[in-house]
C-alpha atoms as a PDB file:
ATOM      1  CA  UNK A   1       0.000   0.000   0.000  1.00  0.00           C
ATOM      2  CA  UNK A   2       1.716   3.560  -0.788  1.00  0.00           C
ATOM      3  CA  UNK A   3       0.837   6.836  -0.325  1.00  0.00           C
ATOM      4  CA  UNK A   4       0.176   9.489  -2.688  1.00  0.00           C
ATOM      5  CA  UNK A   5       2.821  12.315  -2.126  1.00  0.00           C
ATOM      6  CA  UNK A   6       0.479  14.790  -1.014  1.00  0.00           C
ATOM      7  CA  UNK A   7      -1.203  12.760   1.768  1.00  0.00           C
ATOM      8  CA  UNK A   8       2.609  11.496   2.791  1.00  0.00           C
ATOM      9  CA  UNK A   9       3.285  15.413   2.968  1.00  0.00           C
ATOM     10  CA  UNK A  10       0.332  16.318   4.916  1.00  0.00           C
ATOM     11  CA  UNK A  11       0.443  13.050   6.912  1.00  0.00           C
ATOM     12  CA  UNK A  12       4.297  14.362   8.048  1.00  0.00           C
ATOM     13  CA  UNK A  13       3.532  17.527   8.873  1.00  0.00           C
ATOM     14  CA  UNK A  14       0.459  16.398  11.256  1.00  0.00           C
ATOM     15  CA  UNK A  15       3.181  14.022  12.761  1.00  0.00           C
ATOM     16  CA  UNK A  16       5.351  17.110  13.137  1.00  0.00           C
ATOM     17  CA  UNK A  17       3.484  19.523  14.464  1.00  0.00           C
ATOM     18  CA  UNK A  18       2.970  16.842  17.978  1.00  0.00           C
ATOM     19  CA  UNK A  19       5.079  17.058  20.669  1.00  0.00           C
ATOM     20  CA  UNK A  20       7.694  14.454  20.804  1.00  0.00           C
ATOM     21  CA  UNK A  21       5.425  12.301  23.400  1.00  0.00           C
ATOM     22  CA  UNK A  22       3.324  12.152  20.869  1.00  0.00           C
ATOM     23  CA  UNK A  23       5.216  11.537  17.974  1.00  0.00           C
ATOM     24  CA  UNK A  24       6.287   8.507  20.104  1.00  0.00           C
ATOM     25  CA  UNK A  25       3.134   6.993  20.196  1.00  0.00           C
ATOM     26  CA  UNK A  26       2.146   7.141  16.951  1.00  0.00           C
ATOM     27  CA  UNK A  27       5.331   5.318  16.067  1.00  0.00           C
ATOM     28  CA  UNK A  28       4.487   2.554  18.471  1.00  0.00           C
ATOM     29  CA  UNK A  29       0.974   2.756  17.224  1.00  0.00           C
ATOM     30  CA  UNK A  30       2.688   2.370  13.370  1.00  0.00           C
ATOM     31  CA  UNK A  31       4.515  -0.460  14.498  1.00  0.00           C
ATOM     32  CA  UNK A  32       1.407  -2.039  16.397  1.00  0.00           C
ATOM     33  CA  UNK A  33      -0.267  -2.029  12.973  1.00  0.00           C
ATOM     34  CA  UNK A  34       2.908  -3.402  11.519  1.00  0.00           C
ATOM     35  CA  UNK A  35       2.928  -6.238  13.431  1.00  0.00           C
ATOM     36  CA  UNK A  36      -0.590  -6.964  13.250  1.00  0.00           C
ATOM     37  CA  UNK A  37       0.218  -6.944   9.694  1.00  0.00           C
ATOM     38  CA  UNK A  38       3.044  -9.290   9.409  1.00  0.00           C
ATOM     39  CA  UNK A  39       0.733 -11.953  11.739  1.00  0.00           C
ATOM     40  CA  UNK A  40      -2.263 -11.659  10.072  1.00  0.00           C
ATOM     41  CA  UNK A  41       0.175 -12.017   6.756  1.00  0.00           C
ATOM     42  CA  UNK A  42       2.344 -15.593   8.348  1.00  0.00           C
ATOM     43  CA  UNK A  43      -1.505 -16.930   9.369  1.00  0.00           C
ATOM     44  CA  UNK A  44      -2.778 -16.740   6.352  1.00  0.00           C
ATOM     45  CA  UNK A  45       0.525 -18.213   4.985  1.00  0.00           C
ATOM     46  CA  UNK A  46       0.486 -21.410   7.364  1.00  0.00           C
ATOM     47  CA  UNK A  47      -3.026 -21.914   6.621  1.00  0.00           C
ATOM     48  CA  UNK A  48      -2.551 -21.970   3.425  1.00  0.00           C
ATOM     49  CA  UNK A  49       0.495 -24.771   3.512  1.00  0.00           C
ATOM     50  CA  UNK A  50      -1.345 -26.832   5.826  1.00  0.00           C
ATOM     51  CA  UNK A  51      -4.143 -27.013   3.542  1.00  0.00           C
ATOM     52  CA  UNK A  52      -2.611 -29.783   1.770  1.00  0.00           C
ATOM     53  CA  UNK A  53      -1.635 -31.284   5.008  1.00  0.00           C
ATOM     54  CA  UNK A  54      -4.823 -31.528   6.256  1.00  0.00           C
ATOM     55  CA  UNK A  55      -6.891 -32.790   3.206  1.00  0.00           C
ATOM     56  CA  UNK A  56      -6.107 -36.361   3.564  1.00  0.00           C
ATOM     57  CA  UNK A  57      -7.830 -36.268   7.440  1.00  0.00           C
ATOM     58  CA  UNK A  58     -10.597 -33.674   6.183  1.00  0.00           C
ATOM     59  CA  UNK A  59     -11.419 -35.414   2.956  1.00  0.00           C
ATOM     60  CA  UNK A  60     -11.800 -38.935   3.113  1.00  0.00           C
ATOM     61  CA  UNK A  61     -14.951 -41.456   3.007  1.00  0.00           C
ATOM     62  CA  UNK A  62     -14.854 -42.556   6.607  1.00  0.00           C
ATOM     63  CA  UNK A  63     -15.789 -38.722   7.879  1.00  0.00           C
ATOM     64  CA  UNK A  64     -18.252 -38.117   4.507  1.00  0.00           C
ATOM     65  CA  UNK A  65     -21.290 -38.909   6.596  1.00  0.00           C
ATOM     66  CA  UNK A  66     -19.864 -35.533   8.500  1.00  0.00           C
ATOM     67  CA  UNK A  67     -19.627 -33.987   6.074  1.00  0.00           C
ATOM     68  CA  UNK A  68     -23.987 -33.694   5.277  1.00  0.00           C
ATOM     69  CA  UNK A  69     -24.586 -32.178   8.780  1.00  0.00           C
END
């Protein structure tokens, strides 16, 4: 995701105009949505490998009659 050069400028000068304590925690807050990021990013990764994993025990005829509830 990028940002247009106008809303990076206006973004930065909002950021600038805080006082330092405040600066601070909206650089924690940008690296709270970072990581939220990057986690969301590696779950959707490991479900997506495990997929195969899993499709032997999900799909198979012994658990079909499961499968129409």
């Amino acid at each position: 995701m990028s940002i247009c050069n106008n809303d990076q400028k206006i973004l930065m000068e909002k950021i600038a105009a805080l006082p330092p304590e405040k600066v601070a925690e909206v650089e924690d807050y940008i690296d709270f949505l970072r990581l939220r990021l990057e986690d969301r990013r590696l779950t959707q990764a490991a479900m997506t490998l495990s997929e195969d994993a899993f499709r032997n025990v999900w799909d198979n005829p012994d658990d079909a009659s499961y499968d129409k509830l």
